[in-house]
N, C-alpha and C. Protein backbone atom coordinates (compact mmCIF):
# COMPACT_ATOMS: atom_id res chain seq x y z
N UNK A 1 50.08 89.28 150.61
CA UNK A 1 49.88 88.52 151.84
C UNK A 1 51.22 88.20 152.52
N UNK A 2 52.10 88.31 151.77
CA UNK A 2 53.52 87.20 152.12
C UNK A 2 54.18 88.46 152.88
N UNK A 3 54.22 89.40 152.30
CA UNK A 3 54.50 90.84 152.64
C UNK A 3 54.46 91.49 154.02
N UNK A 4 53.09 91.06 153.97
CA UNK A 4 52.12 91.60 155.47
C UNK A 4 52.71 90.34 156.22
N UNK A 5 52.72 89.56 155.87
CA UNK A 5 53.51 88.31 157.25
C UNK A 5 54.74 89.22 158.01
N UNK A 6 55.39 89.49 156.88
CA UNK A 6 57.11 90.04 157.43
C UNK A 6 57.40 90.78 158.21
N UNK A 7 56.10 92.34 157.66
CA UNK A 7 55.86 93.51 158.32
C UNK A 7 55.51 93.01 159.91
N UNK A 8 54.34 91.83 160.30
CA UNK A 8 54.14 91.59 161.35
C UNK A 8 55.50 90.75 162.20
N UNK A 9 55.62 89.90 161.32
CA UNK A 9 57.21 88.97 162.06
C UNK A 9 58.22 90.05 162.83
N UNK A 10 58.16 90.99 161.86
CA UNK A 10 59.42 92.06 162.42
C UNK A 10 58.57 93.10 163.28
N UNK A 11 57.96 93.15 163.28
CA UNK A 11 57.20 93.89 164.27
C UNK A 11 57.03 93.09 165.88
N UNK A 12 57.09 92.03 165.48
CA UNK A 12 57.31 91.09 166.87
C UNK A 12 58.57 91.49 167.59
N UNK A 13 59.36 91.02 166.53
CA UNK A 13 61.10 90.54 166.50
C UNK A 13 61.59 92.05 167.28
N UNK A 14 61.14 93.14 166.90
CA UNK A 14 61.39 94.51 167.30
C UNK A 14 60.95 94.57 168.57
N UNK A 15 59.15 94.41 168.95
CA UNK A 15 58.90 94.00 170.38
C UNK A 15 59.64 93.56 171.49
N UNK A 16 59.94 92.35 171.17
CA UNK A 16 60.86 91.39 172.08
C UNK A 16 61.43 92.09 172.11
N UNK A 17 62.72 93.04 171.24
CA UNK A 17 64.06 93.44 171.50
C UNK A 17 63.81 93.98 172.03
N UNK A 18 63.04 95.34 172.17
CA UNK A 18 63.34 96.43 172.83
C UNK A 18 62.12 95.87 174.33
N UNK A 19 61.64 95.11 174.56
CA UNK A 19 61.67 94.62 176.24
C UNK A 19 62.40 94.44 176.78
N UNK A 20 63.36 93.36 175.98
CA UNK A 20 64.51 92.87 176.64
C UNK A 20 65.22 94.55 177.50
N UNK A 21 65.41 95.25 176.86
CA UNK A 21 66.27 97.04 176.86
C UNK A 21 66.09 97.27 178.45
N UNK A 22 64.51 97.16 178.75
CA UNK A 22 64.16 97.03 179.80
C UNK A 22 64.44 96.36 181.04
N UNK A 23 64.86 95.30 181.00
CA UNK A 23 64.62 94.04 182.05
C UNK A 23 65.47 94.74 182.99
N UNK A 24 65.10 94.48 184.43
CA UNK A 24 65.83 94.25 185.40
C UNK A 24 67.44 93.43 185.59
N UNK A 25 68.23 94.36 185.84
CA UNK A 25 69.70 93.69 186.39
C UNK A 25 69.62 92.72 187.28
N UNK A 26 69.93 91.19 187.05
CA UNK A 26 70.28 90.48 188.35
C UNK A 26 71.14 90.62 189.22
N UNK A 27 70.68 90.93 190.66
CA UNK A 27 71.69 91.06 191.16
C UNK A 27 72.19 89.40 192.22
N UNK A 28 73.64 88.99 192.35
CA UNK A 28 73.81 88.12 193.36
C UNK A 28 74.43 88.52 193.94
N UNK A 29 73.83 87.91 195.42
CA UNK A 29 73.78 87.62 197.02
C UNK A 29 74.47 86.50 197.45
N UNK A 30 75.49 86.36 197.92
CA UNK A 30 76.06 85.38 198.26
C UNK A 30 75.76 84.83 199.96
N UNK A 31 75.28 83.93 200.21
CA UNK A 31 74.63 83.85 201.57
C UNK A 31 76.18 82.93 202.09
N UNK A 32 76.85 82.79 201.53
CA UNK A 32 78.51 82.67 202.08
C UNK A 32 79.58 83.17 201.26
N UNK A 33 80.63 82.57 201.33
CA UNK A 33 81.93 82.41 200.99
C UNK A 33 81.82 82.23 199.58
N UNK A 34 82.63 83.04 198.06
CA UNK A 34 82.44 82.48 196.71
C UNK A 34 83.31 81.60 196.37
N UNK A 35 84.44 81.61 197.18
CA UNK A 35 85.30 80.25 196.80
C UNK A 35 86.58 80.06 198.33
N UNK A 36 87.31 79.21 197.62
CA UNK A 36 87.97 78.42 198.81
C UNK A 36 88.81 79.85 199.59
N UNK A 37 89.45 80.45 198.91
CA UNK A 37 90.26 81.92 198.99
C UNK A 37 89.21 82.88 199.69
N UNK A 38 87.98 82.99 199.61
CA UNK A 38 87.26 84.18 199.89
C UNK A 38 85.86 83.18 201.12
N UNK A 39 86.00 83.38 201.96
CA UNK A 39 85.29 82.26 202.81
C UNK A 39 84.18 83.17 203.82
N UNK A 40 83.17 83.01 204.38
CA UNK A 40 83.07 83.51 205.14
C UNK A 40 82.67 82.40 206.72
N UNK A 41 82.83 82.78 207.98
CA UNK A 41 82.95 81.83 209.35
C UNK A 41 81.04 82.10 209.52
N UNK A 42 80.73 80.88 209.59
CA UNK A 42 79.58 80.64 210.25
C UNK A 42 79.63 79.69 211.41
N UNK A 43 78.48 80.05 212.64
CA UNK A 43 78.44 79.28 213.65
C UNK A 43 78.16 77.53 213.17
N UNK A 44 78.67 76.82 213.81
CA UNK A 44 78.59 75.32 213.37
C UNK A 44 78.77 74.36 214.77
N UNK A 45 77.56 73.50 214.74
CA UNK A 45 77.92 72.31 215.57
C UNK A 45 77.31 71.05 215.44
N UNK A 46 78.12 70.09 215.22
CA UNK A 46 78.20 68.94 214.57
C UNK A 46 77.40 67.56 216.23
N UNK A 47 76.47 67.05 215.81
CA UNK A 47 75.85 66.18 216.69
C UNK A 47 76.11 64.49 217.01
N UNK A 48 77.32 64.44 216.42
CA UNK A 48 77.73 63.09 216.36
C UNK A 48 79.41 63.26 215.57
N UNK A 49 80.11 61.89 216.42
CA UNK A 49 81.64 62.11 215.64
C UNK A 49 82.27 63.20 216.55
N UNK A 50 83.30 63.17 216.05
CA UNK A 50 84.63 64.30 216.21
C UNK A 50 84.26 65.58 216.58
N UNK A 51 84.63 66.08 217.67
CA UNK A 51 84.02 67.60 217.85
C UNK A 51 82.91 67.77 218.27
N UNK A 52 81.46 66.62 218.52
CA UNK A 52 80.26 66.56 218.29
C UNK A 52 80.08 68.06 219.77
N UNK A 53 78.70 68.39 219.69
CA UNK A 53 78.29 69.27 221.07
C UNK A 53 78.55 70.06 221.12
N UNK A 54 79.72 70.49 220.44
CA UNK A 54 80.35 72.46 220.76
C UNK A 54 80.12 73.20 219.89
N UNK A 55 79.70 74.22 220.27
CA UNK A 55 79.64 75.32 219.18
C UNK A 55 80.84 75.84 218.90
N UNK A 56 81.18 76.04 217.55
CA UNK A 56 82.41 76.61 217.14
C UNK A 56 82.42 77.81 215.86
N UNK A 57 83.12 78.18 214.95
CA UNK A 57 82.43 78.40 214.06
C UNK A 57 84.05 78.13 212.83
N UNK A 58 83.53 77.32 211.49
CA UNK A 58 84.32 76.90 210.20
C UNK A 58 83.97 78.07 209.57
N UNK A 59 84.64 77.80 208.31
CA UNK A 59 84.63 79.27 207.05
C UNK A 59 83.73 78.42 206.21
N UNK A 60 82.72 79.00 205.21
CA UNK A 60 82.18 78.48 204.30
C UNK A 60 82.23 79.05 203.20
N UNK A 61 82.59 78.57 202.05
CA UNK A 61 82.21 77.18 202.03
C UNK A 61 82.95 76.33 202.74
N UNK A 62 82.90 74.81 202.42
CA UNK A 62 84.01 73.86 203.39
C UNK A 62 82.92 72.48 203.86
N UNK A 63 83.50 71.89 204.16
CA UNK A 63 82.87 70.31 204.53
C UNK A 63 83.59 70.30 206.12
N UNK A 64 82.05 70.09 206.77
CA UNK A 64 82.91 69.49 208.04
C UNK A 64 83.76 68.54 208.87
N UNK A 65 83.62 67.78 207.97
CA UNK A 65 84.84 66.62 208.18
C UNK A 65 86.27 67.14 207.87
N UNK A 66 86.64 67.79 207.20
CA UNK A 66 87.98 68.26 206.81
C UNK A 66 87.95 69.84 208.31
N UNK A 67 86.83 69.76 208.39
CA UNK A 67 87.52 71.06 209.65
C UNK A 67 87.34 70.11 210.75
N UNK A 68 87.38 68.76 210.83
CA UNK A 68 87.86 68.19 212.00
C UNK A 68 86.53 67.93 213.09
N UNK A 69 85.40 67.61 212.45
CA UNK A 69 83.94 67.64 212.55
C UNK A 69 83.31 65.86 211.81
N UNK A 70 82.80 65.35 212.83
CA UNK A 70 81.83 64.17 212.70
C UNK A 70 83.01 62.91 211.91
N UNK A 71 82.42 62.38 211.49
CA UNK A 71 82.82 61.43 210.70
C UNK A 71 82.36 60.98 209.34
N UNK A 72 84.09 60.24 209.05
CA UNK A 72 83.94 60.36 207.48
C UNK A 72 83.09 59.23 207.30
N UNK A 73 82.69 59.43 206.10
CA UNK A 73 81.20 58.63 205.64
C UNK A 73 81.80 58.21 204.11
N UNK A 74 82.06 56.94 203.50
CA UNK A 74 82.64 56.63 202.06
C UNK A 74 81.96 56.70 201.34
N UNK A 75 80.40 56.01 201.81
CA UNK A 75 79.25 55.64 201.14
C UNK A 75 78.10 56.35 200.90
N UNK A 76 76.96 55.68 200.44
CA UNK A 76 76.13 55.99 200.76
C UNK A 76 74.59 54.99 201.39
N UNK A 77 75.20 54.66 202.52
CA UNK A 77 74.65 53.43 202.72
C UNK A 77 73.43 53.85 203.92
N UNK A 78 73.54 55.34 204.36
CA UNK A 78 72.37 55.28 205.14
C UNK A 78 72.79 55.86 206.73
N UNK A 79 74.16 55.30 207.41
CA UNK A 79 74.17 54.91 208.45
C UNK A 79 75.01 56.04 209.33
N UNK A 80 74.68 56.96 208.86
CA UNK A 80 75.27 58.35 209.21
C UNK A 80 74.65 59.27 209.93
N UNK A 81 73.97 59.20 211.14
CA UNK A 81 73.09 59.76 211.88
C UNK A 81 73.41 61.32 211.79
N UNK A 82 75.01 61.50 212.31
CA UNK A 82 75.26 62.96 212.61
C UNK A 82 74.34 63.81 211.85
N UNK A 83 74.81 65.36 212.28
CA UNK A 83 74.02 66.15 211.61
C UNK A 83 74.37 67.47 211.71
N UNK A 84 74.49 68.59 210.79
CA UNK A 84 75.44 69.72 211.31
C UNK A 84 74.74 70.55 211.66
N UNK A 85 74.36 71.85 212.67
CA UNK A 85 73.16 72.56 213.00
C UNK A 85 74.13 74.23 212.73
């Protein structure tokens, strides 16, 4: 009986492996920039604060306050209407 367990256990254990053999490659898509060095410019316009109304376009990744966009916010208290489109 103990025997026939093993034969089946490894018969699993073998299963799984060789699916895995199979699987599909992930591939990633970066819908911007992968880091500060490698960026890419998207259109951006900020609705409140510094710059507010114009279309322009920053590199992303990136925060719009450091490209000179809306205002800085310390908290998190709520009172930050702007909004980046």
């Amino acid at each position: 009986m103990m025997n026939k367990m093993k034969h089946i256990l490894m018969a699993i254990l073998m299963g799984s492996m060789l699916s895995t053999l199979n699987a599909q490659q992930t591939i990633v898509q970066y819908l911007s920039g992968t880091d500060k060095d490698h960026t890419i410019n998207w259109n951006f316009m900020c609705t409140g604060g510094r710059n507010s109304g114009s279309w322009t376009t920053i590199p992303v990744p990136s925060n719009w306050e450091m490209q000179g966009f809306g205002n800085y916010v310390y908290s998190k208290d709520g009172k930050d209407p702007e909004q980046g489109m």
